[in-house]
C-alpha atoms as a PDB file:
ATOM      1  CA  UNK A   1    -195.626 -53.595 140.319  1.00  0.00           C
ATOM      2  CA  UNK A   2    -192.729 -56.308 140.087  1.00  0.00           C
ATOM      3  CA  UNK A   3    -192.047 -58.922 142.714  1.00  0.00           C
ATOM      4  CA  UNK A   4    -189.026 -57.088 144.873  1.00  0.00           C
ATOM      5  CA  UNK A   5    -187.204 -61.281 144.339  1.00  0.00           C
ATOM      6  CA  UNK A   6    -187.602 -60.369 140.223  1.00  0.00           C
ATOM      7  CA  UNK A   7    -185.657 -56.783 140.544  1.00  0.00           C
ATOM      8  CA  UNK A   8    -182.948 -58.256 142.449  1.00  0.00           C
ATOM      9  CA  UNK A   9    -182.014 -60.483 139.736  1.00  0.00           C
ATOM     10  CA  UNK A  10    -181.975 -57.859 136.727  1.00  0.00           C
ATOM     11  CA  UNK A  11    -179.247 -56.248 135.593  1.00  0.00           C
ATOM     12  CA  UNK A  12    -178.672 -51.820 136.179  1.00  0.00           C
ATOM     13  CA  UNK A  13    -179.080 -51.757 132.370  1.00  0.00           C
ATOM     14  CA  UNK A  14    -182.634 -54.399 132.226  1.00  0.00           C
ATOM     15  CA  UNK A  15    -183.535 -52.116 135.367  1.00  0.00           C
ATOM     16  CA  UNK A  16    -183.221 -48.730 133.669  1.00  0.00           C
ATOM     17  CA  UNK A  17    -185.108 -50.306 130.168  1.00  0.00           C
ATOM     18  CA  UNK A  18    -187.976 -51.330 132.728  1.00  0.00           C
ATOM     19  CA  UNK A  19    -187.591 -48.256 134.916  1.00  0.00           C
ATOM     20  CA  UNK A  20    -188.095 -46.674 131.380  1.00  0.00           C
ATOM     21  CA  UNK A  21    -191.244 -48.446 130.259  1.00  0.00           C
ATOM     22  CA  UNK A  22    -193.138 -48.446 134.084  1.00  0.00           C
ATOM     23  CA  UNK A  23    -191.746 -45.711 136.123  1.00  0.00           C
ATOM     24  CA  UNK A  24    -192.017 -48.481 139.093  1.00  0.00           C
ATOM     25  CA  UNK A  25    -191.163 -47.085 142.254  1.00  0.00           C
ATOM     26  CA  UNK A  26    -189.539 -49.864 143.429  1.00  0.00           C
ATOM     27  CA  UNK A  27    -186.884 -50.070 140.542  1.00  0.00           C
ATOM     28  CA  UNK A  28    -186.344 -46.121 141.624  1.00  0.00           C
ATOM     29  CA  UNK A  29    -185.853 -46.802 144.856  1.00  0.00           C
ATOM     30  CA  UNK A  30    -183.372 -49.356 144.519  1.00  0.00           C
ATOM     31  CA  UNK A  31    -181.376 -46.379 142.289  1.00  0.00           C
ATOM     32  CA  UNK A  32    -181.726 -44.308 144.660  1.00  0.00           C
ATOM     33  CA  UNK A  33    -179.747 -46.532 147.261  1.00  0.00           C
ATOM     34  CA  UNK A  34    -177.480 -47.649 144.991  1.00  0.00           C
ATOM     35  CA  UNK A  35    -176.479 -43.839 144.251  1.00  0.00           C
ATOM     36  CA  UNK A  36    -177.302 -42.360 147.713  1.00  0.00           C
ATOM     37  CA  UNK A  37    -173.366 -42.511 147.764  1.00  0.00           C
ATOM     38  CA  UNK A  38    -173.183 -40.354 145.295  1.00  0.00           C
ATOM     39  CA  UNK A  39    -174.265 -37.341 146.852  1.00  0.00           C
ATOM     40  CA  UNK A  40    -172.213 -37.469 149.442  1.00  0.00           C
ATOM     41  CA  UNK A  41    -169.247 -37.758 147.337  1.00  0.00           C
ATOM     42  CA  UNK A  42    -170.273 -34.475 145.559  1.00  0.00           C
ATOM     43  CA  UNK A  43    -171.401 -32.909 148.096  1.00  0.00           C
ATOM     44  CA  UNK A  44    -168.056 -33.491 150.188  1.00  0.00           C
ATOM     45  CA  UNK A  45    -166.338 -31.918 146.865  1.00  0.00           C
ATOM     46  CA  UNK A  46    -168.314 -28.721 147.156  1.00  0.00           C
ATOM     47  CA  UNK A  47    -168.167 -28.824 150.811  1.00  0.00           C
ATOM     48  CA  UNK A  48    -164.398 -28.228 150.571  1.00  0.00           C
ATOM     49  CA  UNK A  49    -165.009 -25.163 149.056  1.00  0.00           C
ATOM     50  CA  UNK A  50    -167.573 -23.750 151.015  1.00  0.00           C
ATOM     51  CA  UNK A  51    -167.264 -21.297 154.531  1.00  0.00           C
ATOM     52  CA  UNK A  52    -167.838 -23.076 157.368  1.00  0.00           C
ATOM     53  CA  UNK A  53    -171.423 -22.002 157.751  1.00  0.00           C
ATOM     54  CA  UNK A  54    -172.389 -23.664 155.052  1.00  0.00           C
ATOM     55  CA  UNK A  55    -173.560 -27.859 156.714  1.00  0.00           C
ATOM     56  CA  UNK A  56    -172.348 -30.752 154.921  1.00  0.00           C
ATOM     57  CA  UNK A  57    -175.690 -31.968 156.036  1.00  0.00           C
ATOM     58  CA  UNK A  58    -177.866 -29.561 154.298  1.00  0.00           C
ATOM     59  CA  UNK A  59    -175.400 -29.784 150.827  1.00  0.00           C
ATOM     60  CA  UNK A  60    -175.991 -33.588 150.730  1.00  0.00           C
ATOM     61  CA  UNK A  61    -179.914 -33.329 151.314  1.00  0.00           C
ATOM     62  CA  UNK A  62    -179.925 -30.657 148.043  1.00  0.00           C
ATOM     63  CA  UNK A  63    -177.661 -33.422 146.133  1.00  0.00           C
ATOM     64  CA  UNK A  64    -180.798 -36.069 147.171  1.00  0.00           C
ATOM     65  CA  UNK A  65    -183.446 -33.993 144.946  1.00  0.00           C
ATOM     66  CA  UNK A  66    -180.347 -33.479 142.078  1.00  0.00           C
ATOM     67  CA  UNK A  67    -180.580 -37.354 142.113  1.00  0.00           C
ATOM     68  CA  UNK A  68    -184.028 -38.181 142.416  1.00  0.00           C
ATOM     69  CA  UNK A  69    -184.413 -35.576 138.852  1.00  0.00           C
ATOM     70  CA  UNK A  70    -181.096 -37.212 137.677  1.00  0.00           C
ATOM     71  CA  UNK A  71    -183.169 -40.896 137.719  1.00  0.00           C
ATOM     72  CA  UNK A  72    -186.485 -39.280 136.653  1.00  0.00           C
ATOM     73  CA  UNK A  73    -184.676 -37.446 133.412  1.00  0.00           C
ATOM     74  CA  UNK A  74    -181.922 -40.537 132.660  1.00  0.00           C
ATOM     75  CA  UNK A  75    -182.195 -41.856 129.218  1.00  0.00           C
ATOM     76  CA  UNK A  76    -180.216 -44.710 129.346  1.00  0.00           C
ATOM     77  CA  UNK A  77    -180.555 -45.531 124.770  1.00  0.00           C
ATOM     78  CA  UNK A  78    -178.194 -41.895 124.709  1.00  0.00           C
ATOM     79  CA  UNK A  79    -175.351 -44.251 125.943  1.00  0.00           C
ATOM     80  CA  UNK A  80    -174.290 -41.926 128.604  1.00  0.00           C
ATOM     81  CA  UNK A  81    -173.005 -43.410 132.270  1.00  0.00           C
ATOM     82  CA  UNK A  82    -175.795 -42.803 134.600  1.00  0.00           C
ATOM     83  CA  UNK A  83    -173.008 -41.351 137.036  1.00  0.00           C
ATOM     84  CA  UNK A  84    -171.716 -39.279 134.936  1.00  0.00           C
ATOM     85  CA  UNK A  85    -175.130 -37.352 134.088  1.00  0.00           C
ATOM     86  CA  UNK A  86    -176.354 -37.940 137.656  1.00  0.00           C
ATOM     87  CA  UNK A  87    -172.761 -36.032 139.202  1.00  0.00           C
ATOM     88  CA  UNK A  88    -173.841 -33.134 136.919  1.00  0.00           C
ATOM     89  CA  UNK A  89    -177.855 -33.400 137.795  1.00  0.00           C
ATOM     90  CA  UNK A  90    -176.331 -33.167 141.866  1.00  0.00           C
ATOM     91  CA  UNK A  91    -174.330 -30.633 141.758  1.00  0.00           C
ATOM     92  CA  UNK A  92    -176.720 -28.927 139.764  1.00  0.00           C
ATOM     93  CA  UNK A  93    -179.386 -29.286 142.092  1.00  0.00           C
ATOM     94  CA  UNK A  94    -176.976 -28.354 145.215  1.00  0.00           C
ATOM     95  CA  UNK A  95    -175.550 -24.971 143.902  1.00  0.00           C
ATOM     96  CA  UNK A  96    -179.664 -24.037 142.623  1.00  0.00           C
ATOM     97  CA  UNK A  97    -180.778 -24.249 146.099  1.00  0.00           C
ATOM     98  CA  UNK A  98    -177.158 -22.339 147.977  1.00  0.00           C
ATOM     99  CA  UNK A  99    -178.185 -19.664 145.329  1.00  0.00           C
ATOM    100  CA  UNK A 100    -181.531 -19.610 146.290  1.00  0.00           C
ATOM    101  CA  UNK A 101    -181.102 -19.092 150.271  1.00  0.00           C
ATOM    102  CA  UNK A 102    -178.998 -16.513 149.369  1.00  0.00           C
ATOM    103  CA  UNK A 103    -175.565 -17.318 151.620  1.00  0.00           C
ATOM    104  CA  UNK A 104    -173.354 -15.379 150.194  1.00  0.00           C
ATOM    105  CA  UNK A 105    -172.925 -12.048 152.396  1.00  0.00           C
ATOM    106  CA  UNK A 106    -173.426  -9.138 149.839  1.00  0.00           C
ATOM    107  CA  UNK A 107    -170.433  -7.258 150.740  1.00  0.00           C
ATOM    108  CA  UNK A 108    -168.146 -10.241 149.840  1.00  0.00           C
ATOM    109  CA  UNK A 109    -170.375 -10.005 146.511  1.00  0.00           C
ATOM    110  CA  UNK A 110    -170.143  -6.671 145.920  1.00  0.00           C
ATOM    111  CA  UNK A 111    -166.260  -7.258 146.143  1.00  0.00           C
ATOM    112  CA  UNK A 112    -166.338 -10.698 143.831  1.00  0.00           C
ATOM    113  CA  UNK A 113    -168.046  -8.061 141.358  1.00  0.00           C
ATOM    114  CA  UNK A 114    -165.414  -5.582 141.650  1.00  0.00           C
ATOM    115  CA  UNK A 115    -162.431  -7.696 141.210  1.00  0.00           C
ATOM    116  CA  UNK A 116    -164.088  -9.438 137.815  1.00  0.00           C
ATOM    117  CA  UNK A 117    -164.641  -5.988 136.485  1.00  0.00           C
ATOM    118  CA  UNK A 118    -161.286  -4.918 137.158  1.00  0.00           C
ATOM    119  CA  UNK A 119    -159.624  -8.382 135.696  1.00  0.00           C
ATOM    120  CA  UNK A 120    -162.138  -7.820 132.704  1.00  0.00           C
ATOM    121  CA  UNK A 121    -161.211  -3.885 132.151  1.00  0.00           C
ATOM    122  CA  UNK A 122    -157.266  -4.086 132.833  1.00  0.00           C
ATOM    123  CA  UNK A 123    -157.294  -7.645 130.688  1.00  0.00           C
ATOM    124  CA  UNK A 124    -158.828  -6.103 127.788  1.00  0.00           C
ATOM    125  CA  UNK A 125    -156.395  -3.972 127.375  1.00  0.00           C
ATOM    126  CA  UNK A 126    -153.405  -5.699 128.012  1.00  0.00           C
ATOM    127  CA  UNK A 127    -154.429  -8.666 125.670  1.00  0.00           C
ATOM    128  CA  UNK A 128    -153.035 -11.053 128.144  1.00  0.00           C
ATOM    129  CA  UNK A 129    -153.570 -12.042 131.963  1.00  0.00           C
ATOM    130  CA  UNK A 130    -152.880  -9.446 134.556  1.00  0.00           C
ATOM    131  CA  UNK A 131    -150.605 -10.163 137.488  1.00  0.00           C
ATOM    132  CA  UNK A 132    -151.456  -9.938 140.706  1.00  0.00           C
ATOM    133  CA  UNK A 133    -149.651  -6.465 141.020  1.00  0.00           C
ATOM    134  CA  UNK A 134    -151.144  -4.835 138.093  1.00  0.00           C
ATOM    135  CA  UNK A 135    -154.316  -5.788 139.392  1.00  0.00           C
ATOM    136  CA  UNK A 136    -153.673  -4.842 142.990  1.00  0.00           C
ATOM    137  CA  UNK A 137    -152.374  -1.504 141.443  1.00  0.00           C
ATOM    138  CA  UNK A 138    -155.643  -0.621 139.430  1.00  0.00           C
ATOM    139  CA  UNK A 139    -157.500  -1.316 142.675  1.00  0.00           C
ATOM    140  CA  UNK A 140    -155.054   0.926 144.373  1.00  0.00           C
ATOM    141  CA  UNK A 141    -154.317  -1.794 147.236  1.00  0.00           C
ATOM    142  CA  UNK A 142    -150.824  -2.906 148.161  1.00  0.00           C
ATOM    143  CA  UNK A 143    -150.323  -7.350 146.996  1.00  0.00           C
ATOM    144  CA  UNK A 144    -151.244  -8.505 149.905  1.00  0.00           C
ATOM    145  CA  UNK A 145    -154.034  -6.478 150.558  1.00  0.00           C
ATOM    146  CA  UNK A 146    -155.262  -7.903 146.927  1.00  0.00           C
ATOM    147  CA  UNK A 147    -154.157 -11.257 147.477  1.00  0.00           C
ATOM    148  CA  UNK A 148    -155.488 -11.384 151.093  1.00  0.00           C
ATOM    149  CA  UNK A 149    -159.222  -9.756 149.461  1.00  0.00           C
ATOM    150  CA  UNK A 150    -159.059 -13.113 147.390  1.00  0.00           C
ATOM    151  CA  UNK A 151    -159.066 -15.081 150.074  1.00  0.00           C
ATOM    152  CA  UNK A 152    -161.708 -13.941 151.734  1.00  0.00           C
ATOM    153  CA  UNK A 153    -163.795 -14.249 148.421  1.00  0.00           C
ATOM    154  CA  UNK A 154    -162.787 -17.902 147.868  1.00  0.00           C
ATOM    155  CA  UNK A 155    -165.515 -19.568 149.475  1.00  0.00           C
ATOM    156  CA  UNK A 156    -167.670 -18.157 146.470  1.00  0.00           C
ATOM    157  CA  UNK A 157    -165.690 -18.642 143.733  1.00  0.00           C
ATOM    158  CA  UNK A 158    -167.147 -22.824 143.537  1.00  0.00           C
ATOM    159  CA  UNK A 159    -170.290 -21.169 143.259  1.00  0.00           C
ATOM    160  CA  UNK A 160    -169.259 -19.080 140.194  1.00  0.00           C
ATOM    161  CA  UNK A 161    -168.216 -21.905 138.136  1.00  0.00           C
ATOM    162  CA  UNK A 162    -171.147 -23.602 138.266  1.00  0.00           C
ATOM    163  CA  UNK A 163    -172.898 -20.552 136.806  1.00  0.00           C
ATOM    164  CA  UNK A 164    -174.851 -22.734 133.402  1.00  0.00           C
ATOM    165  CA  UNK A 165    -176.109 -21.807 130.184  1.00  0.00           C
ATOM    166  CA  UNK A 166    -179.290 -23.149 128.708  1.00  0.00           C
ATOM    167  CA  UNK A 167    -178.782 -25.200 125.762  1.00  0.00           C
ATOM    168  CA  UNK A 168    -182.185 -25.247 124.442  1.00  0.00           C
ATOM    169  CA  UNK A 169    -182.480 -29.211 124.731  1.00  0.00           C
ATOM    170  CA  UNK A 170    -185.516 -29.984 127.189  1.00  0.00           C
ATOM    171  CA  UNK A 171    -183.635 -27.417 129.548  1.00  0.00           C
ATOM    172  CA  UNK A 172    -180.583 -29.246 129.550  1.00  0.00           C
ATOM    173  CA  UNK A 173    -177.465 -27.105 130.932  1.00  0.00           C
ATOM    174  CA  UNK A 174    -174.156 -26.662 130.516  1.00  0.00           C
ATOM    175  CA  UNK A 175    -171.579 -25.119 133.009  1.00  0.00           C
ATOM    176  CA  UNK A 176    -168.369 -24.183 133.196  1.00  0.00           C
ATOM    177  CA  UNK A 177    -167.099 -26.798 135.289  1.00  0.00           C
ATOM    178  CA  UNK A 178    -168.321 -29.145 132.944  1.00  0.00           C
ATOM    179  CA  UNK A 179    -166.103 -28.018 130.092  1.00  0.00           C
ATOM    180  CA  UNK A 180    -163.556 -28.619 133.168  1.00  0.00           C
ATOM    181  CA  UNK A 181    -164.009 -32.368 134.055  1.00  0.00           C
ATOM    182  CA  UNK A 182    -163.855 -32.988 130.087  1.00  0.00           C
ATOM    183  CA  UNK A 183    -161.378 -30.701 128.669  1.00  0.00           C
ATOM    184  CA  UNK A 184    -160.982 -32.364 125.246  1.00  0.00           C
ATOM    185  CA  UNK A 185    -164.400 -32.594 124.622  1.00  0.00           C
ATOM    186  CA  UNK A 186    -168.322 -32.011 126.446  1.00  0.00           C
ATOM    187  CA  UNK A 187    -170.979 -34.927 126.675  1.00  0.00           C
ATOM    188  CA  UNK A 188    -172.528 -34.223 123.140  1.00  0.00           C
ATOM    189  CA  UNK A 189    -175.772 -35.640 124.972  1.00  0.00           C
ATOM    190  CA  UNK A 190    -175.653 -32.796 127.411  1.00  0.00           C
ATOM    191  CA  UNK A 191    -174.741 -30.090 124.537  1.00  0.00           C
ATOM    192  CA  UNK A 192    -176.818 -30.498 121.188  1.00  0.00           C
ATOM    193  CA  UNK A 193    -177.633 -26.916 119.509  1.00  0.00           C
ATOM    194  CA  UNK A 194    -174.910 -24.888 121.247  1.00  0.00           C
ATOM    195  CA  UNK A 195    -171.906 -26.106 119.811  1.00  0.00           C
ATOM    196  CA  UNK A 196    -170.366 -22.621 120.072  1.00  0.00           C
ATOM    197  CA  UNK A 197    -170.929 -22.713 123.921  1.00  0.00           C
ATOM    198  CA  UNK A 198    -168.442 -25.562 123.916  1.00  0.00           C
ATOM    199  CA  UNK A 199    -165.539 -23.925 122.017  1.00  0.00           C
ATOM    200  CA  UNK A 200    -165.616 -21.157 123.701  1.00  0.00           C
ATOM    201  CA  UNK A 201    -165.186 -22.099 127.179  1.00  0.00           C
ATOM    202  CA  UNK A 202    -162.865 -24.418 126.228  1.00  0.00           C
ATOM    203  CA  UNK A 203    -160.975 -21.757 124.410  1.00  0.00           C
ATOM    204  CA  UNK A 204    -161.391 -19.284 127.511  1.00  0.00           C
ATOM    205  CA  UNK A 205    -159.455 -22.562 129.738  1.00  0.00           C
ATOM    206  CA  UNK A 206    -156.505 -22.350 127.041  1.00  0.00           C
ATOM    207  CA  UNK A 207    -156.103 -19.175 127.537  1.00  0.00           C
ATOM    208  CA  UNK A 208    -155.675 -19.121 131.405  1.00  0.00           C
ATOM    209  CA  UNK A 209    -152.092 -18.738 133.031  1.00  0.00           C
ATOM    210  CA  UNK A 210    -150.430 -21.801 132.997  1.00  0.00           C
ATOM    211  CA  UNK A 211    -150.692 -22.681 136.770  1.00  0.00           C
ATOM    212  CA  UNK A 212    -153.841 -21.752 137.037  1.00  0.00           C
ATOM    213  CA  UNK A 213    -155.060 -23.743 134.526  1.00  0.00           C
ATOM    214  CA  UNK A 214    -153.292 -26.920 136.219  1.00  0.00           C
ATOM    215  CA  UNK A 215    -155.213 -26.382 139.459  1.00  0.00           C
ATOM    216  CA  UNK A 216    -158.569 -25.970 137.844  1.00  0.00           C
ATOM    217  CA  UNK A 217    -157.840 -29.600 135.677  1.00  0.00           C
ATOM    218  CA  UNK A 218    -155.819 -31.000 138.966  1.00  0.00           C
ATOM    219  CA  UNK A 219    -159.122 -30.142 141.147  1.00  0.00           C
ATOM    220  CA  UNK A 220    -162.204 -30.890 138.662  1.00  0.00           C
ATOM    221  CA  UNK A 221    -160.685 -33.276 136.043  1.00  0.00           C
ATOM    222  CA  UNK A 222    -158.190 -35.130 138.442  1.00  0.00           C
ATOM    223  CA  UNK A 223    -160.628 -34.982 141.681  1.00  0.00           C
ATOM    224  CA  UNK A 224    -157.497 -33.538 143.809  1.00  0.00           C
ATOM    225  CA  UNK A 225    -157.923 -31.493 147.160  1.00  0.00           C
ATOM    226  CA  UNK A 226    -156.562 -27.906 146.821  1.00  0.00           C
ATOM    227  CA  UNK A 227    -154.193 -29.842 149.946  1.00  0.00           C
ATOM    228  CA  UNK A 228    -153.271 -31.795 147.175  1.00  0.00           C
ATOM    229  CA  UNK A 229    -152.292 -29.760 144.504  1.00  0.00           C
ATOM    230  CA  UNK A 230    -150.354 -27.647 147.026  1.00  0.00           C
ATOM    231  CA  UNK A 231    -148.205 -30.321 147.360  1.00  0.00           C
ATOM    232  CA  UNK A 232    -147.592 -31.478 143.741  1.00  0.00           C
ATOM    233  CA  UNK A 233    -147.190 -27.317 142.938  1.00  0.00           C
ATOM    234  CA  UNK A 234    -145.062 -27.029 146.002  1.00  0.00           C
ATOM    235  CA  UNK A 235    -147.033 -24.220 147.215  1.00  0.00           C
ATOM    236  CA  UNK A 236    -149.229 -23.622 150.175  1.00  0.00           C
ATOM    237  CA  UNK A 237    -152.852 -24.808 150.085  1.00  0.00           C
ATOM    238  CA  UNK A 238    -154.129 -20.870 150.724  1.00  0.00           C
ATOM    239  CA  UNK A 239    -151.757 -20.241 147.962  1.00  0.00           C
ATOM    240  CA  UNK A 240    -154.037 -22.708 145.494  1.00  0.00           C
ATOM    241  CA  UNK A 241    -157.022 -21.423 146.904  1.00  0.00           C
ATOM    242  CA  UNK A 242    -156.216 -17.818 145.304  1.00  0.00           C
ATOM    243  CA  UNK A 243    -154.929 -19.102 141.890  1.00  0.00           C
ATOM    244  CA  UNK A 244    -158.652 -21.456 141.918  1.00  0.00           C
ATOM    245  CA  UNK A 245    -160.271 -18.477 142.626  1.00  0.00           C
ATOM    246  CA  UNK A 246    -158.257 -16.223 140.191  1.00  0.00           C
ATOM    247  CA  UNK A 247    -158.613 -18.807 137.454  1.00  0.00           C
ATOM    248  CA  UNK A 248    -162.408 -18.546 137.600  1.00  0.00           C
ATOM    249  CA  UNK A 249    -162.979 -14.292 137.557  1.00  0.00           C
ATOM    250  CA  UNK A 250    -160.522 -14.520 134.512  1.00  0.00           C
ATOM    251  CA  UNK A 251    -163.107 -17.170 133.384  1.00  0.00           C
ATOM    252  CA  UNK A 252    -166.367 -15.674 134.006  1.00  0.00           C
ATOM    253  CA  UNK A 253    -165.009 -12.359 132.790  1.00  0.00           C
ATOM    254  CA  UNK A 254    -163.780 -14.161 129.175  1.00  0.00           C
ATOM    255  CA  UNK A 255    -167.619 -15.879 129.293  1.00  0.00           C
ATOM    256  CA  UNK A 256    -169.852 -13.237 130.658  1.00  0.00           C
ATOM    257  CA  UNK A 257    -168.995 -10.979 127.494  1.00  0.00           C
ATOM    258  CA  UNK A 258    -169.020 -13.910 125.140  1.00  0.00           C
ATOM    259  CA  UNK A 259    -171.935 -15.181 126.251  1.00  0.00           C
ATOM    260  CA  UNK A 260    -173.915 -12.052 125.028  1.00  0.00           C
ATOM    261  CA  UNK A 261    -172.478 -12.964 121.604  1.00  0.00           C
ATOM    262  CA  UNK A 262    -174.096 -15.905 121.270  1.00  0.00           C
ATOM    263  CA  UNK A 263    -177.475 -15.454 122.685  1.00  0.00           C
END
């Protein structure tokens, strides 16, 4: 073990090569205080997304074990920003344990399912995105019956996009939102084999309506409040809240059937 007076005086980058060669506690420990805010910053990100059952408390202590792996797993020769592996590693570790409680209520799931299919079906063969009335039609409801079943689904749809797809490299993940926060390009450190998995999801963002597209870069890329974007879109923030959650069916609907291409 190193004298605490030594660790104080190292650099992050002569702490992570010793962190690397001893595993000290103490150098982890000092990461982990250095980063603890962090977690709350992505766990306040999901929060906004998230019914009101759902504690900002209990997303933040999730986040804490996404970090502690985030430090355990960081290679810091791979030239990568700790932050920006440990954000993923957080979130990560957040939406695993919401999906493992279980909080979504399974008629609200039931409905999320329906709504994909029908996007997926009607979508397919139009060749191009469906409008809210030719979707409300096939589900014989009136608009604002459809657009008023979105919002009560939109509390899930944050959960959706973090849906990941193994990558083969020591378990390493890749998600949707991801390909989000770096539309030109992924981390190649966080996508090695699976290529294809990139170009696709990009390809499937392309293809989105325009305005949706803008809120999904304005939210994840940009790190805007839907608040926000309702401003610069001059439209009202439950009015964002349905293209978001429109933007990612279309999304996992494009994916879902590509994804049984590739694998």
């Amino acid at each position: 073990m190193m004298a605490d007076e030594l660790l104080q005086d190292k650099s992050e980058e002569e702490l992570w090569a010793l962190f690397k060669e001893s595993r000290d506690p103490k150098i982890r420990d000092i990461f982990v205080k250095q980063y603890a805010p962090l977690v709350k910053y992505v766990a306040g990100k999901v929060a906004m997304g998230m019914p009101h059952n759902v504690e900002f408390d209990d997303l933040v202590g999730f986040g804490v074990f996404g970090l502690f792996d985030a430090i355990k797993k960081f290679d810091p020769d791979k030239h990568v920003k700790f932050k920006t592996y440990a954000v993923t590693r957080i979130r990560g570790a957040i939406f695993d344990e919401l999906r493992s409680i279980d909080w979504v209520p399974r008629s609200v799931r039931q409905k999320t399912r329906e709504i994909e299919d029908t996007i997926h079906r009607l979508e397919s063969s139009l060749g191009r995105s469906a409008s809210d009335l030719e979707l409300a039609n096939e589900m014989r409801m009136t608009t604002k019956e459809f657009q008023k079943t979105m919002m009560k689904i939109s509390g899930t749809s944050i959960l959706s996009l973090n849906d990941v797809w193994y990558t083969g490299d020591d378990n390493d993940k890749v998600s949707i939102v991801d390909s989000i926060e770096s539309p030109s390009s992924l981390n190649p450190d966080i996508i090695v084999e699976k290529d294809e998995i990139k170009r696709v999801i990009i390809q499937a963002i392309t293809e989105l309506p325009e305005k949706e597209k803008k809120v999904l870069v304005l939210y994840y890329y940009e790190d805007l409040t839907l608040k926000e974007i309702g401003k610069i879109l001059e439209v009202t923030e439950s009015r964002i809240s349905q293209l978001h959650t429109k933007a990612i069916m279309r999304l996992r609907s494009k994916l879902t059937n590509i994804k049984k291409g590739i694998f």
